[in-house]
C-alpha atoms as a PDB file:
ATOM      1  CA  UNK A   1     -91.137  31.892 -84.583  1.00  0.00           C
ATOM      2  CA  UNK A   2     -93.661  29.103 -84.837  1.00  0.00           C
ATOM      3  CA  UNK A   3     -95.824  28.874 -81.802  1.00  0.00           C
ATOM      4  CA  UNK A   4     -94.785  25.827 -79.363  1.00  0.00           C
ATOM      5  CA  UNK A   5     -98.313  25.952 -78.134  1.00  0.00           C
ATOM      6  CA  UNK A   6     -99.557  25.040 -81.867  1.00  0.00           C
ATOM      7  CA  UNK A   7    -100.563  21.955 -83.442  1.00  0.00           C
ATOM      8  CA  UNK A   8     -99.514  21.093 -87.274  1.00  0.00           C
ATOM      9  CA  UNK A   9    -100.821  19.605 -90.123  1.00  0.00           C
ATOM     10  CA  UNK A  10     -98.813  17.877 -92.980  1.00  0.00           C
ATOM     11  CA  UNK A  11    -100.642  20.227 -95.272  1.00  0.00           C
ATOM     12  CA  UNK A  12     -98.998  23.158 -93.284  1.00  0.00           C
ATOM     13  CA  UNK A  13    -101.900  24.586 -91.125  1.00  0.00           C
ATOM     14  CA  UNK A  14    -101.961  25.010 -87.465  1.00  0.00           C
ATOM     15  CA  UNK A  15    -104.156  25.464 -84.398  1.00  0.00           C
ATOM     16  CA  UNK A  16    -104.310  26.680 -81.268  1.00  0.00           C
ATOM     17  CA  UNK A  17    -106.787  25.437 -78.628  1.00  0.00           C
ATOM     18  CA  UNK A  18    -108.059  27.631 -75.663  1.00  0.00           C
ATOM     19  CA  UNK A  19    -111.237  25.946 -73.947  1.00  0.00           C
ATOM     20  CA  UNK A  20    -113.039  24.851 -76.532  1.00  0.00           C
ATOM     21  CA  UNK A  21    -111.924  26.581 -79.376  1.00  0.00           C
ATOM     22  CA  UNK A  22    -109.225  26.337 -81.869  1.00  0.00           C
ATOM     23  CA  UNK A  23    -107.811  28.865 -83.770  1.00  0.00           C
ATOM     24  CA  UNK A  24    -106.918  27.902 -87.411  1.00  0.00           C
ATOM     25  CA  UNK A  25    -104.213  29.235 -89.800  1.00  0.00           C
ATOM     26  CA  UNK A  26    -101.589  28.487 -92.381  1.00  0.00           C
ATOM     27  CA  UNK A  27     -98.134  28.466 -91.166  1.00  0.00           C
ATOM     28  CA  UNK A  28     -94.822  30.651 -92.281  1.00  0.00           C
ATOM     29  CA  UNK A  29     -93.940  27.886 -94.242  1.00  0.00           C
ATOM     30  CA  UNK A  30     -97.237  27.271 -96.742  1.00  0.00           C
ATOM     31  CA  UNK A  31     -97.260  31.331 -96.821  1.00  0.00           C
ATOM     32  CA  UNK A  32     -93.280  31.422 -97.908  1.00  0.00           C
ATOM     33  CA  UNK A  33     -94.043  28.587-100.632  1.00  0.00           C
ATOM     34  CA  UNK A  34     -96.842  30.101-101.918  1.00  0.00           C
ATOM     35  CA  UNK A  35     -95.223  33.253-101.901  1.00  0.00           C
ATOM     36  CA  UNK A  36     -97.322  36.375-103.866  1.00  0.00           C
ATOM     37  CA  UNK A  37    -100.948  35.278-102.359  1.00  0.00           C
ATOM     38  CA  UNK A  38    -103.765  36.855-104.712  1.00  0.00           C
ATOM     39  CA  UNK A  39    -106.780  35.460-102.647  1.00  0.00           C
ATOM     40  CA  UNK A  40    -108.154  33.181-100.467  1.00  0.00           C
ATOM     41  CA  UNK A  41    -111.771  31.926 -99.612  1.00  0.00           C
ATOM     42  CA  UNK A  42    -113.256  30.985 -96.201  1.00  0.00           C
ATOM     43  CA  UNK A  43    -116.140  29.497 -94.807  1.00  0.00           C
ATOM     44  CA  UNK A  44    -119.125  31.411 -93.029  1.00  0.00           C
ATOM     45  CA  UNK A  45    -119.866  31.272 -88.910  1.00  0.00           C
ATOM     46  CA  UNK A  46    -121.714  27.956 -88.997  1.00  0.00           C
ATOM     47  CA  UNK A  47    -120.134  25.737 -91.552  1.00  0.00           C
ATOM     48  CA  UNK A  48    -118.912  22.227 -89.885  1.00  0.00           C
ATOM     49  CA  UNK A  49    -115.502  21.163 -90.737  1.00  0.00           C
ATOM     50  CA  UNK A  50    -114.044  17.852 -90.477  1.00  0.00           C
ATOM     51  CA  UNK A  51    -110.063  17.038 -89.413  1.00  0.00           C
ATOM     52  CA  UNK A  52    -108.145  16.916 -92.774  1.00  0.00           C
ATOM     53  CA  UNK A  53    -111.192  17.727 -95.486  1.00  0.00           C
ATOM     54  CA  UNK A  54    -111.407  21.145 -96.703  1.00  0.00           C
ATOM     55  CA  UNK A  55    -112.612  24.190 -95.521  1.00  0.00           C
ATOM     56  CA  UNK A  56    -111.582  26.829 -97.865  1.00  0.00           C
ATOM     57  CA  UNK A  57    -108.748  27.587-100.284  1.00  0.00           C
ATOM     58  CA  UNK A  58    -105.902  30.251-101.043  1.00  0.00           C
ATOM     59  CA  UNK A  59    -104.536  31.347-104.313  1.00  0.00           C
ATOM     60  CA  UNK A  60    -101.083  32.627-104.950  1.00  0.00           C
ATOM     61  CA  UNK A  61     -99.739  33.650-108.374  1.00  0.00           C
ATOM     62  CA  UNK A  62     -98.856  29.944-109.094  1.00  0.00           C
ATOM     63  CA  UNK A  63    -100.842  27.991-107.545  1.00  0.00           C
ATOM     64  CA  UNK A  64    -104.157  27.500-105.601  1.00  0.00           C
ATOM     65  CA  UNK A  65    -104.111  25.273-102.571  1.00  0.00           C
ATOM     66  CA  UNK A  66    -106.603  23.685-100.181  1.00  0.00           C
ATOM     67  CA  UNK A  67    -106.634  24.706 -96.580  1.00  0.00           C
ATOM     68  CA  UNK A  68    -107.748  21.470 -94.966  1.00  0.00           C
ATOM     69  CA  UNK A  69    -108.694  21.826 -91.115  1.00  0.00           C
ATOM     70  CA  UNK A  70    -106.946  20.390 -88.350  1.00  0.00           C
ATOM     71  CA  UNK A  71    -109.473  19.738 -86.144  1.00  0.00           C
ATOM     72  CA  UNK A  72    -113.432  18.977 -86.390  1.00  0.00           C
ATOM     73  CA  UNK A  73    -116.385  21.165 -85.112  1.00  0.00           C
ATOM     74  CA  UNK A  74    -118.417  24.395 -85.906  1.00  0.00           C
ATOM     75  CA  UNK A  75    -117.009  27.699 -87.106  1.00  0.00           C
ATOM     76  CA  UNK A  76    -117.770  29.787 -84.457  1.00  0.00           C
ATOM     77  CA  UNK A  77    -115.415  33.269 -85.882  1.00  0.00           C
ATOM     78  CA  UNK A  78    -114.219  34.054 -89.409  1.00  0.00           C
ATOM     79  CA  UNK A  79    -111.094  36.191 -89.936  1.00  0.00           C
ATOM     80  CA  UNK A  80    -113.193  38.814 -92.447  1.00  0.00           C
ATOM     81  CA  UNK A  81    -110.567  41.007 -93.039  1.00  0.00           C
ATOM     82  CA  UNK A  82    -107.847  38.618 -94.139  1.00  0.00           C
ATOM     83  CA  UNK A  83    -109.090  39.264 -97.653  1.00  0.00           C
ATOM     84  CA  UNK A  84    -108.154  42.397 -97.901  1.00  0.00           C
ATOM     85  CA  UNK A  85    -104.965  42.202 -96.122  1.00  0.00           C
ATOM     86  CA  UNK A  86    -103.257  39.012 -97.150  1.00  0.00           C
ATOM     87  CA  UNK A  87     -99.947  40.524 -96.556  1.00  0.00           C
ATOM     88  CA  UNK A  88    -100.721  39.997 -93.128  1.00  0.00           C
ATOM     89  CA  UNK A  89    -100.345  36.233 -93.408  1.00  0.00           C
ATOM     90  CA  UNK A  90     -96.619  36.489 -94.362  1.00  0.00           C
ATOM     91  CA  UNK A  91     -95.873  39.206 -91.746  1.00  0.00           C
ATOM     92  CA  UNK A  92     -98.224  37.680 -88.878  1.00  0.00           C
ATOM     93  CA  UNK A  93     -99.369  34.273 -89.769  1.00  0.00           C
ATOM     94  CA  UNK A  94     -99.910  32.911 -86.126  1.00  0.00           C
ATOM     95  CA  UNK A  95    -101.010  36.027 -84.968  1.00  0.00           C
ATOM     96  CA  UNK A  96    -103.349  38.345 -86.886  1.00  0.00           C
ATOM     97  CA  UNK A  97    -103.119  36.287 -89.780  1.00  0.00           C
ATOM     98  CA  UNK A  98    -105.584  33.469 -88.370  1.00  0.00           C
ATOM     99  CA  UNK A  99    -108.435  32.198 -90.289  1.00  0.00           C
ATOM    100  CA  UNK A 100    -111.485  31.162 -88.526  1.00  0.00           C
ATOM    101  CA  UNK A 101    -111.942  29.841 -84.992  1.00  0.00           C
ATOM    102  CA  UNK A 102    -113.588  26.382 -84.653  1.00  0.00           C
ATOM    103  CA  UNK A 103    -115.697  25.126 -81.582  1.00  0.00           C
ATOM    104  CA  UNK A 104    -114.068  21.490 -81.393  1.00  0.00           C
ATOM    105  CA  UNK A 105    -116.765  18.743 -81.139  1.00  0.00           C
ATOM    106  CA  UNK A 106    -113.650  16.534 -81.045  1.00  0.00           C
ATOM    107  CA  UNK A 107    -110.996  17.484 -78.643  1.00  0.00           C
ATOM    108  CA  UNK A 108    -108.776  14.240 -78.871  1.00  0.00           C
ATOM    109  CA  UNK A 109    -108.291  14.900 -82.636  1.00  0.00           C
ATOM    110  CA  UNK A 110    -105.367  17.146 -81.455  1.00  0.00           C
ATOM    111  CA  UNK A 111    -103.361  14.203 -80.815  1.00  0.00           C
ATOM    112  CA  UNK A 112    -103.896  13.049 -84.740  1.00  0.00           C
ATOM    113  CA  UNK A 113    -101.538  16.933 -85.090  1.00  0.00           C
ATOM    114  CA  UNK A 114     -97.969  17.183 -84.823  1.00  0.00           C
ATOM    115  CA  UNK A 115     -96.142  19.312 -81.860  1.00  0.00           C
ATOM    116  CA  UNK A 116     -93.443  21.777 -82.924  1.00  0.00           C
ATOM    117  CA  UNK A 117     -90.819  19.442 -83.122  1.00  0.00           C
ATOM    118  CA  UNK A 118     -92.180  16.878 -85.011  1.00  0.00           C
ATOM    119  CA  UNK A 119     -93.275  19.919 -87.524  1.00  0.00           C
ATOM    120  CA  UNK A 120     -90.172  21.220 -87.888  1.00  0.00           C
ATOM    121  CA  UNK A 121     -88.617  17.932 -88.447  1.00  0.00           C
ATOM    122  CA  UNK A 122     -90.986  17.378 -91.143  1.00  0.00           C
ATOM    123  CA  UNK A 123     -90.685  21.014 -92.877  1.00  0.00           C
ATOM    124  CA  UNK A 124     -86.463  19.695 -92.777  1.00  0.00           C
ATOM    125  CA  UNK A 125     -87.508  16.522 -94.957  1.00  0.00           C
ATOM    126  CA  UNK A 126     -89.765  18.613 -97.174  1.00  0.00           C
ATOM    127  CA  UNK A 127     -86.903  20.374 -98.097  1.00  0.00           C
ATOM    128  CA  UNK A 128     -84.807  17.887 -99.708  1.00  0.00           C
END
């Protein structure tokens, strides 16, 4: 189940903000329509993101996709062992499937995100 505590993107990542730091991801639904990943490349612990621009990418057999990051600040924690294990993206990918945790140097970005309703709403309209 997607987490109601969660923010979205329309590019299909999330976060999750405790304090000052957000944890960043790709939801269920960017894992199921990549479906067999092959890869994926993230930033170092330092790297500034911006909201929306990219911060590292993912490759399945068909395609390779941005991840863009929902929120703006300093990569404070990478996920280094997602590499190796990217089957834990489709079986945990708001859990032990995260990417990299970001200290936010902009905190009222969130409300640029969409809650859980307004995400599944728009993963509905995707689909037709």
């Amino acid at each position: 189940d997607r987490p109601k505590n969660a923010r979205y993107t329309k590019t299909h990542e999330w976060v999750i903000v405790e304090g000052n730091i957000g944890t960043v991801g790709i939801t269920d639904y960017a894992v199921e329509h990549l479906s067999d990943l092959v890869y994926v490349d993230l930033p170092e612990v330092g790297t500034e993101v911006k909201q929306n621009e990219r911060f590292g990418e993912i490759e399945s057999v068909k395609a390779v996709e941005d991840l863009n990051s929902p929120v703006s600040g300093k990569v404070v924690e990478v996920n280094e062992g997602l590499s190796n294990q990217l089957e834990v993206l489709a079986e945990d990918p708001y859990g032990a499937g995260w990417m990299i945790k970001v200290e936010l140097s902009d905190p009222s970005e969130l409300e640029n995100l969409m809650d859980l309703d307004a995400y599944n709403k728009y993963c509905e309209e995707e689909e037709h």
